[in-house]
C-alpha atoms as a PDB file:
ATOM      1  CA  UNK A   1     152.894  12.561-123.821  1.00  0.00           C
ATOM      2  CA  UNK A   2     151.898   9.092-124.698  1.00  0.00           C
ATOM      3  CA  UNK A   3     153.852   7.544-127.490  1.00  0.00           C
ATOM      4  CA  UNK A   4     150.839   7.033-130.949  1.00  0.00           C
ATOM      5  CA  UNK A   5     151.070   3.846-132.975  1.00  0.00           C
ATOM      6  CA  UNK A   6     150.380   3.973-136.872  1.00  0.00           C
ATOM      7  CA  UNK A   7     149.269   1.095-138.530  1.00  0.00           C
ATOM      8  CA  UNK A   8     150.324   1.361-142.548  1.00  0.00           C
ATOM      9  CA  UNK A   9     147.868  -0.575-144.911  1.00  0.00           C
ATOM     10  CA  UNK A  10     147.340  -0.995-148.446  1.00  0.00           C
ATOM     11  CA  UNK A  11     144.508  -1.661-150.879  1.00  0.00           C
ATOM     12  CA  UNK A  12     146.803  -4.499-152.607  1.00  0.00           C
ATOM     13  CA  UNK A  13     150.248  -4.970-152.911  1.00  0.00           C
ATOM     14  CA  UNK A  14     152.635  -2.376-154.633  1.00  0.00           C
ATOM     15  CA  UNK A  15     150.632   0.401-153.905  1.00  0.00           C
ATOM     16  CA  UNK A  16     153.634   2.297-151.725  1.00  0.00           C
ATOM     17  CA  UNK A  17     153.364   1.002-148.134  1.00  0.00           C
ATOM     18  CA  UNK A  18     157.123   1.148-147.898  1.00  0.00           C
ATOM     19  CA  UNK A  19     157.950   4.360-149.540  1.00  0.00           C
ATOM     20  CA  UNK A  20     154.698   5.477-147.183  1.00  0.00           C
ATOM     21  CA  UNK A  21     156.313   3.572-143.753  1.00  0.00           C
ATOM     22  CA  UNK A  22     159.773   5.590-144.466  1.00  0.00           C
ATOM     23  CA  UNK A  23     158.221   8.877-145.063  1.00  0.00           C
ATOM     24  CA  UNK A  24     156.210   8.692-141.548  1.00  0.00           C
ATOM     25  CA  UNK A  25     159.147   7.496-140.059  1.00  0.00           C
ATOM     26  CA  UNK A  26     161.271   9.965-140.777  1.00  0.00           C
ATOM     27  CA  UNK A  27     158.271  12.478-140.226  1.00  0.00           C
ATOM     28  CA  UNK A  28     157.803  11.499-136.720  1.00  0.00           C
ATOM     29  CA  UNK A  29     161.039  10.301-135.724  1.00  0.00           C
ATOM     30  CA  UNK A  30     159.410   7.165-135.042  1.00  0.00           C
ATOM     31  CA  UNK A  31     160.299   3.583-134.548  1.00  0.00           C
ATOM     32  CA  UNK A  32     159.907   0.883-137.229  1.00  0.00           C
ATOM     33  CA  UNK A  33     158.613  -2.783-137.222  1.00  0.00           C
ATOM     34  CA  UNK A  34     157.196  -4.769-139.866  1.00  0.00           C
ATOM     35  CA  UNK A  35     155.545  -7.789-138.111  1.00  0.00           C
ATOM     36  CA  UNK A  36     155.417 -10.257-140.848  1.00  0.00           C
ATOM     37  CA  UNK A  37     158.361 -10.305-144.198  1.00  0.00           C
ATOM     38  CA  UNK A  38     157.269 -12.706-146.870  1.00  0.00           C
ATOM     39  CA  UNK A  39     160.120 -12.773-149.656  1.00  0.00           C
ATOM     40  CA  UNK A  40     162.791 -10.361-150.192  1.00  0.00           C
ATOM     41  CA  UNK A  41     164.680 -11.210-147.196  1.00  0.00           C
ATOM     42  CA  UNK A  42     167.975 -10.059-147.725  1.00  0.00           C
ATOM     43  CA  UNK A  43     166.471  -6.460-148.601  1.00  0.00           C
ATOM     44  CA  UNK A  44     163.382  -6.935-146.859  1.00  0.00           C
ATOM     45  CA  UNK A  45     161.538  -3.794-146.123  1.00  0.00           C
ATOM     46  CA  UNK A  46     162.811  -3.212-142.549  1.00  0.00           C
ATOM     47  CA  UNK A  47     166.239  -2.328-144.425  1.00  0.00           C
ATOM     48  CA  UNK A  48     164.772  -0.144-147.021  1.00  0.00           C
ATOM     49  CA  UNK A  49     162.894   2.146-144.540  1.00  0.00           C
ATOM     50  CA  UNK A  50     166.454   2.046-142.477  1.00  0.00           C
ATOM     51  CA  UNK A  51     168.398   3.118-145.817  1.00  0.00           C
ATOM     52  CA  UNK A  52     165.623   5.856-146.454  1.00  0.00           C
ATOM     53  CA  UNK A  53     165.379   7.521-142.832  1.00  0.00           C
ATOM     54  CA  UNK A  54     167.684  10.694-141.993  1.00  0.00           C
ATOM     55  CA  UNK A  55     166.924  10.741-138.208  1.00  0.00           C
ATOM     56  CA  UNK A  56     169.269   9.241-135.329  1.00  0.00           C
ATOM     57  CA  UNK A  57     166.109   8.901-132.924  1.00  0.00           C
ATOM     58  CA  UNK A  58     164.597   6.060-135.337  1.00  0.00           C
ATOM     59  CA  UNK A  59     165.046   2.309-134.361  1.00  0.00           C
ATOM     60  CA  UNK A  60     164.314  -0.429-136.529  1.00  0.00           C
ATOM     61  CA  UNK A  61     162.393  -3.437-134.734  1.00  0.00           C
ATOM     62  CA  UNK A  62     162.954  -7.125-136.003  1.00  0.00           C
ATOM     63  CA  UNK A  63     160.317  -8.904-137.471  1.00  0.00           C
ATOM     64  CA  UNK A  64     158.172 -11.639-136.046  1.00  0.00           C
ATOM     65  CA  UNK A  65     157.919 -13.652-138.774  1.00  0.00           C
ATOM     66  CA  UNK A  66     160.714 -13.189-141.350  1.00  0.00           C
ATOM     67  CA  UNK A  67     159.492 -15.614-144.230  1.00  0.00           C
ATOM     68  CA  UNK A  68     161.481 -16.935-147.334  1.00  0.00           C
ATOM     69  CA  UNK A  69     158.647 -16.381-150.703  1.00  0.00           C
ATOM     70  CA  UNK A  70     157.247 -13.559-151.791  1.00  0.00           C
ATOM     71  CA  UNK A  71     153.470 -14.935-151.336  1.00  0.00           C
ATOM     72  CA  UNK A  72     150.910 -14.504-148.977  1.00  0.00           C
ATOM     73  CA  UNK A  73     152.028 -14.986-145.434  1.00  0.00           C
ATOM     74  CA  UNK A  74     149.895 -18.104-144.870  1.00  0.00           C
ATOM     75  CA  UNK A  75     151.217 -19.579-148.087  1.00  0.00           C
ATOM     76  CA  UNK A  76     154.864 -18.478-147.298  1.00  0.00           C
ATOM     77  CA  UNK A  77     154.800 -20.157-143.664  1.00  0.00           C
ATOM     78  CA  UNK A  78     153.247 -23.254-144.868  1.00  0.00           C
ATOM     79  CA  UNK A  79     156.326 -23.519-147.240  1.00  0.00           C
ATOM     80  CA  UNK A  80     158.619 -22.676-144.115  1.00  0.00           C
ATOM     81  CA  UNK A  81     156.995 -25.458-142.382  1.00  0.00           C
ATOM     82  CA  UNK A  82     155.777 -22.672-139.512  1.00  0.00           C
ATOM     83  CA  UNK A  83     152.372 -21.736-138.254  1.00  0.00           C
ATOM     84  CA  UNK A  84     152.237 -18.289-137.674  1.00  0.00           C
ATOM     85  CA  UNK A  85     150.703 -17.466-134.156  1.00  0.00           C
ATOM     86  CA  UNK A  86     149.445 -14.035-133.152  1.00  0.00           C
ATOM     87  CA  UNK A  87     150.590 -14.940-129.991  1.00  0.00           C
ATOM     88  CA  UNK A  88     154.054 -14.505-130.989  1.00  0.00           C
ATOM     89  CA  UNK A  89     153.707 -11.126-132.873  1.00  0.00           C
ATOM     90  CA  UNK A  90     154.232  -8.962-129.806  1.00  0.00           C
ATOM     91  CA  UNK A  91     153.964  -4.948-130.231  1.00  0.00           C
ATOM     92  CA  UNK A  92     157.618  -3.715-129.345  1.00  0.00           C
ATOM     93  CA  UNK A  93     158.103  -1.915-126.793  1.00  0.00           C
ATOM     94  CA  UNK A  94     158.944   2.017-126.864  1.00  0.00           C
ATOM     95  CA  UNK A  95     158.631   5.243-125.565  1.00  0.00           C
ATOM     96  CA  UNK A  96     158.962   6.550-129.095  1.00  0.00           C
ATOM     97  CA  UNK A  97     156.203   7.074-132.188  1.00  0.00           C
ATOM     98  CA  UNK A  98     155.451   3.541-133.861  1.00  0.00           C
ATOM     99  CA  UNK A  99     155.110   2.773-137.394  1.00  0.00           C
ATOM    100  CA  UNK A 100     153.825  -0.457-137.856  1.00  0.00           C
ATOM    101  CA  UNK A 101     153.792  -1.933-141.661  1.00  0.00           C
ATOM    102  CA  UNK A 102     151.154  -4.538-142.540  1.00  0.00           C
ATOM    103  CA  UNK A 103     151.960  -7.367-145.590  1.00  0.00           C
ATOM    104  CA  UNK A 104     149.179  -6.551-148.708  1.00  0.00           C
ATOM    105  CA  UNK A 105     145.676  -5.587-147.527  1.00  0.00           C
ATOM    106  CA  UNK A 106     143.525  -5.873-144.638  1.00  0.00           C
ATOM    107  CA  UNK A 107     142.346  -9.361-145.504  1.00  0.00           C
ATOM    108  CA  UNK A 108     145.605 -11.294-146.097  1.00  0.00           C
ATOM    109  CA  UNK A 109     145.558 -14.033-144.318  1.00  0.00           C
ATOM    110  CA  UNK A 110     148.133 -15.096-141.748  1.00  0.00           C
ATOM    111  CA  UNK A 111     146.965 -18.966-140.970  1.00  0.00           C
ATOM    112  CA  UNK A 112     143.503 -20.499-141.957  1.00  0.00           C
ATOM    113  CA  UNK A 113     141.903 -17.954-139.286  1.00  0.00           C
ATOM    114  CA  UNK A 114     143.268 -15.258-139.139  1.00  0.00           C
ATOM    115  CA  UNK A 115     144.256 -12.007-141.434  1.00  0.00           C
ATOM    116  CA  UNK A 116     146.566  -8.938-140.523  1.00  0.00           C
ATOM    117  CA  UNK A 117     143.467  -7.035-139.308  1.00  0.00           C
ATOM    118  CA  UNK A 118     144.144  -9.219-136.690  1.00  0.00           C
ATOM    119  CA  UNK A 119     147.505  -7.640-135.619  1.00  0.00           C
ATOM    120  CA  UNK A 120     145.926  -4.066-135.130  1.00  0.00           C
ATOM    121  CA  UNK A 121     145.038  -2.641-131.922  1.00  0.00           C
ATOM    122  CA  UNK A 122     142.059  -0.733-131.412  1.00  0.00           C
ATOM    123  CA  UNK A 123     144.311   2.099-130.237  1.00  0.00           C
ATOM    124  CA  UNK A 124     146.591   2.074-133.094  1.00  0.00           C
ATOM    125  CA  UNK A 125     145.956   5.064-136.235  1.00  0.00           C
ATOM    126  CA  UNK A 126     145.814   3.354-139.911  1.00  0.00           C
ATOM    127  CA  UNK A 127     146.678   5.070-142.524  1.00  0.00           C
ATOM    128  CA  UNK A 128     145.935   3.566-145.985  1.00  0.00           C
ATOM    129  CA  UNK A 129     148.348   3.889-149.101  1.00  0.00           C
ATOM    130  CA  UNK A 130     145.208   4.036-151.937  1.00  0.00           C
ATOM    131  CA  UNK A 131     146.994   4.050-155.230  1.00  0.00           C
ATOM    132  CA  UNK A 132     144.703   4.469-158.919  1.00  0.00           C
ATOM    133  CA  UNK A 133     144.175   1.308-161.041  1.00  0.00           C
ATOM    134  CA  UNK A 134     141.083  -0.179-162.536  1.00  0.00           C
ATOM    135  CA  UNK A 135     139.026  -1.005-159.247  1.00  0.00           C
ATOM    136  CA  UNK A 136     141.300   0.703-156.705  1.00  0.00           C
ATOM    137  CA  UNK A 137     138.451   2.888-155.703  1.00  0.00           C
ATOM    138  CA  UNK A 138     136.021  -0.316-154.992  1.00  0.00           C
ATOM    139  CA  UNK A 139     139.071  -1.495-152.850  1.00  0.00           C
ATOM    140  CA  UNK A 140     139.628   1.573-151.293  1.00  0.00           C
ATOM    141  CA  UNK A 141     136.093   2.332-150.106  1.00  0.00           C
ATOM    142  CA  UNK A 142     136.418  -1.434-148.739  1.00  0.00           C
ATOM    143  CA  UNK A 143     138.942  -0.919-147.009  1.00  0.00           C
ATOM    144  CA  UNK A 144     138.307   2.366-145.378  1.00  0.00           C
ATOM    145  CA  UNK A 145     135.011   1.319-144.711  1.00  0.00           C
ATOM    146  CA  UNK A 146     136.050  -2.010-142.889  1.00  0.00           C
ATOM    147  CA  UNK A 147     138.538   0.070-140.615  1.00  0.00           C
ATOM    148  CA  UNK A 148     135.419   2.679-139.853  1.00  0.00           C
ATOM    149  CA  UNK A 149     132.937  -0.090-139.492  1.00  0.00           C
ATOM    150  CA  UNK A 150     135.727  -2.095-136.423  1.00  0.00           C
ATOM    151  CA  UNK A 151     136.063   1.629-134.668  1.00  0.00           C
ATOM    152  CA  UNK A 152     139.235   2.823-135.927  1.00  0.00           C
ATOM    153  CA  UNK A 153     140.789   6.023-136.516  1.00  0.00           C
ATOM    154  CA  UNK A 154     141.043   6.206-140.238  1.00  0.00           C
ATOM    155  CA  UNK A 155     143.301   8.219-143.086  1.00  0.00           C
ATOM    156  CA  UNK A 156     144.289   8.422-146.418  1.00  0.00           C
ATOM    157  CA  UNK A 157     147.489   8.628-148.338  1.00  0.00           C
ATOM    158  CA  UNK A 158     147.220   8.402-151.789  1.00  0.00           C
ATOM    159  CA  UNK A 159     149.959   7.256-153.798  1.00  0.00           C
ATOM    160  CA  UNK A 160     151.217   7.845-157.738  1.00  0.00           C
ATOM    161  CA  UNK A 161     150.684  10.110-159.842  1.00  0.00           C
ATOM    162  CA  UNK A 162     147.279  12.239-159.452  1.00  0.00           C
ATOM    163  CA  UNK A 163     143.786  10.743-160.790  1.00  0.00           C
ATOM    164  CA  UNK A 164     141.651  13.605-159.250  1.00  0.00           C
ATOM    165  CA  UNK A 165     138.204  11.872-160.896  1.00  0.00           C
ATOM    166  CA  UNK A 166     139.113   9.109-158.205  1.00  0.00           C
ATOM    167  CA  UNK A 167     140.944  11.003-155.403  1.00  0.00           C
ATOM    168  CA  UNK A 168     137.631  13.074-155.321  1.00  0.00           C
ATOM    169  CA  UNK A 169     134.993  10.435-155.120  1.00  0.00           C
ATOM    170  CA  UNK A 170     137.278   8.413-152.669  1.00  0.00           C
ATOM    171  CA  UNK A 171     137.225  11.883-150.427  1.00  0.00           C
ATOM    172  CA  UNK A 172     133.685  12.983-150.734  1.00  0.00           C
ATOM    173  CA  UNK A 173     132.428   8.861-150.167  1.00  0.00           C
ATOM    174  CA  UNK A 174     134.827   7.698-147.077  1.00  0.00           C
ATOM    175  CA  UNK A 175     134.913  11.392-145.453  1.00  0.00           C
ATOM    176  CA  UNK A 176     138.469  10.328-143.480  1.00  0.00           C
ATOM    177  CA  UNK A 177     141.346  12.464-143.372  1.00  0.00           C
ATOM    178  CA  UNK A 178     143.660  12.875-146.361  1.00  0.00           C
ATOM    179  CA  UNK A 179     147.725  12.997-144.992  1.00  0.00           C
ATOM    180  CA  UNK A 180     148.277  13.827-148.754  1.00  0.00           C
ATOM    181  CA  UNK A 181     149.932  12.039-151.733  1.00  0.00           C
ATOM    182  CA  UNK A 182     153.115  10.854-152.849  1.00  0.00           C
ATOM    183  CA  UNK A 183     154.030  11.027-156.423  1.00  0.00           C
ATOM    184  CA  UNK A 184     155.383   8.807-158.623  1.00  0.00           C
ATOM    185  CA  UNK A 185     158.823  10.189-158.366  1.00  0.00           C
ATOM    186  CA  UNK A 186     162.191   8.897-160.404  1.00  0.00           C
ATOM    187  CA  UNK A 187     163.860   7.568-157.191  1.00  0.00           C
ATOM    188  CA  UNK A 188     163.391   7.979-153.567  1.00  0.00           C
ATOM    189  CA  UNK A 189     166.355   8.646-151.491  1.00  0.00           C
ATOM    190  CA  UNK A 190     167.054   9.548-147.807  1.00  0.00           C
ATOM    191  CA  UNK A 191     166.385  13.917-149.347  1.00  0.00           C
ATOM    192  CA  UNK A 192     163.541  13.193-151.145  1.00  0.00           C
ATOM    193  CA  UNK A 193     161.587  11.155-148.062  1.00  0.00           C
ATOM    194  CA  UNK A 194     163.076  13.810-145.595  1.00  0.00           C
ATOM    195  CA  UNK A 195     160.854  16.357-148.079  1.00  0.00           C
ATOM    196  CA  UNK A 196     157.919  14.252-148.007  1.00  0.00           C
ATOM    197  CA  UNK A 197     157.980  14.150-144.286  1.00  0.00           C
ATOM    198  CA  UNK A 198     158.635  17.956-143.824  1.00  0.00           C
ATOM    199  CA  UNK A 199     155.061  18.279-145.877  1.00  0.00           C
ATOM    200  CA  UNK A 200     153.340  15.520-143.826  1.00  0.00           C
ATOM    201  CA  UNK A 201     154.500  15.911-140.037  1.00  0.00           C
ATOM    202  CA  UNK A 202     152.039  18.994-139.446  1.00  0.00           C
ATOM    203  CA  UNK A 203     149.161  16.570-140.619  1.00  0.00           C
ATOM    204  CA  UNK A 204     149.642  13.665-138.927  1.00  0.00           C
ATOM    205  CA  UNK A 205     147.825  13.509-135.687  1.00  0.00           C
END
């Protein structure tokens, strides 16, 4: 059986991509990359999905681009004094599950062309991390609707405590698949995403 890719987006920063990337990780015993690390470098993401995931089978793929500030990636290589070049950010190769996790939203841009919708394949599955604030359903519906709109295969996790009002409307308006939602728990640990997972696996296709 061919190996699927998952792309993980989000509808802004801090809305759970990471906590989200672990959780399918561990749910599909998959392989991990995140392509492009702005900030945070010596606990970057990579190692927080690694410290979160129970299985043996997962491997943890460097990053292309492994930038020193916290900004957006265009911003953060111009500081570095690097161009980044989609050339370079090269799918890894596996015969296991992928998990691929984007930097911020669709539309973050990578150099003065280019944005991390650019990474995605059109085989790869994107799953959203939609999280409630004031406006998070306008970005959500973007979002979804951007993904639908360039042919993809499209769900939803939501993320945070329930706000059915805008879980509903976000449902009924983008009619993709909803994985489910994590909650806005008081830690996340290596048990807690192994639970998450258990609840996911059966709905991820």
């Amino acid at each position: 059986m061919k190996n699927k890719i998952y792309f993980v987006t989000g509808i802004s920063t801090d809305v759970g991509k990471t906590i989200a990337s672990a959780i399918l990780t561990e749910a599909l015993k998959a392989d991990y990359w995140k392509p492009v690390q702005a900030g945070e470098l010596e606990y970057c993401d990579t190692k927080k999905v690694e410290g979160l995931v129970s299985n043996s089978k997962s491997k943890f793929h460097p990053n292309s681009y492994a930038l020193n500030t916290p900004m957006s990636p265009h911003a953060a290589a111009d500081i570095d004094g690097v161009s980044i070049d989609l050339k370079t950010i090269i799918t890894p190769k596996t015969v296991n599950n992928l998990v691929i996790e984007g930097a911020g939203g669709l539309l973050v841009p990578l150099n003065n062309t280019q944005t991390i919708l650019d990474i995605m394949q059109p085989h790869y599955k994107v799953i959203v991390i939609s999280r409630h604030y004031l406006g998070s359903i306008n970005h959500t519906l973007l979002t979804v609707n951007l993904l639908k709109a360039k042919g993809f295969d499209v769900s939803i996790i939501f993320s945070g405590n329930e706000h059915k009002t805008t879980e509903n409307i976000i449902t009924e308006m983008t009619q993709v698949p909803v994985i489910g939602r994590i909650n806005e728990e008081p830690y996340f640990d290596k048990n807690v995403v192994k639970e998450y997972a258990e609840l996911f696996k059966n709905k991820l296709k």
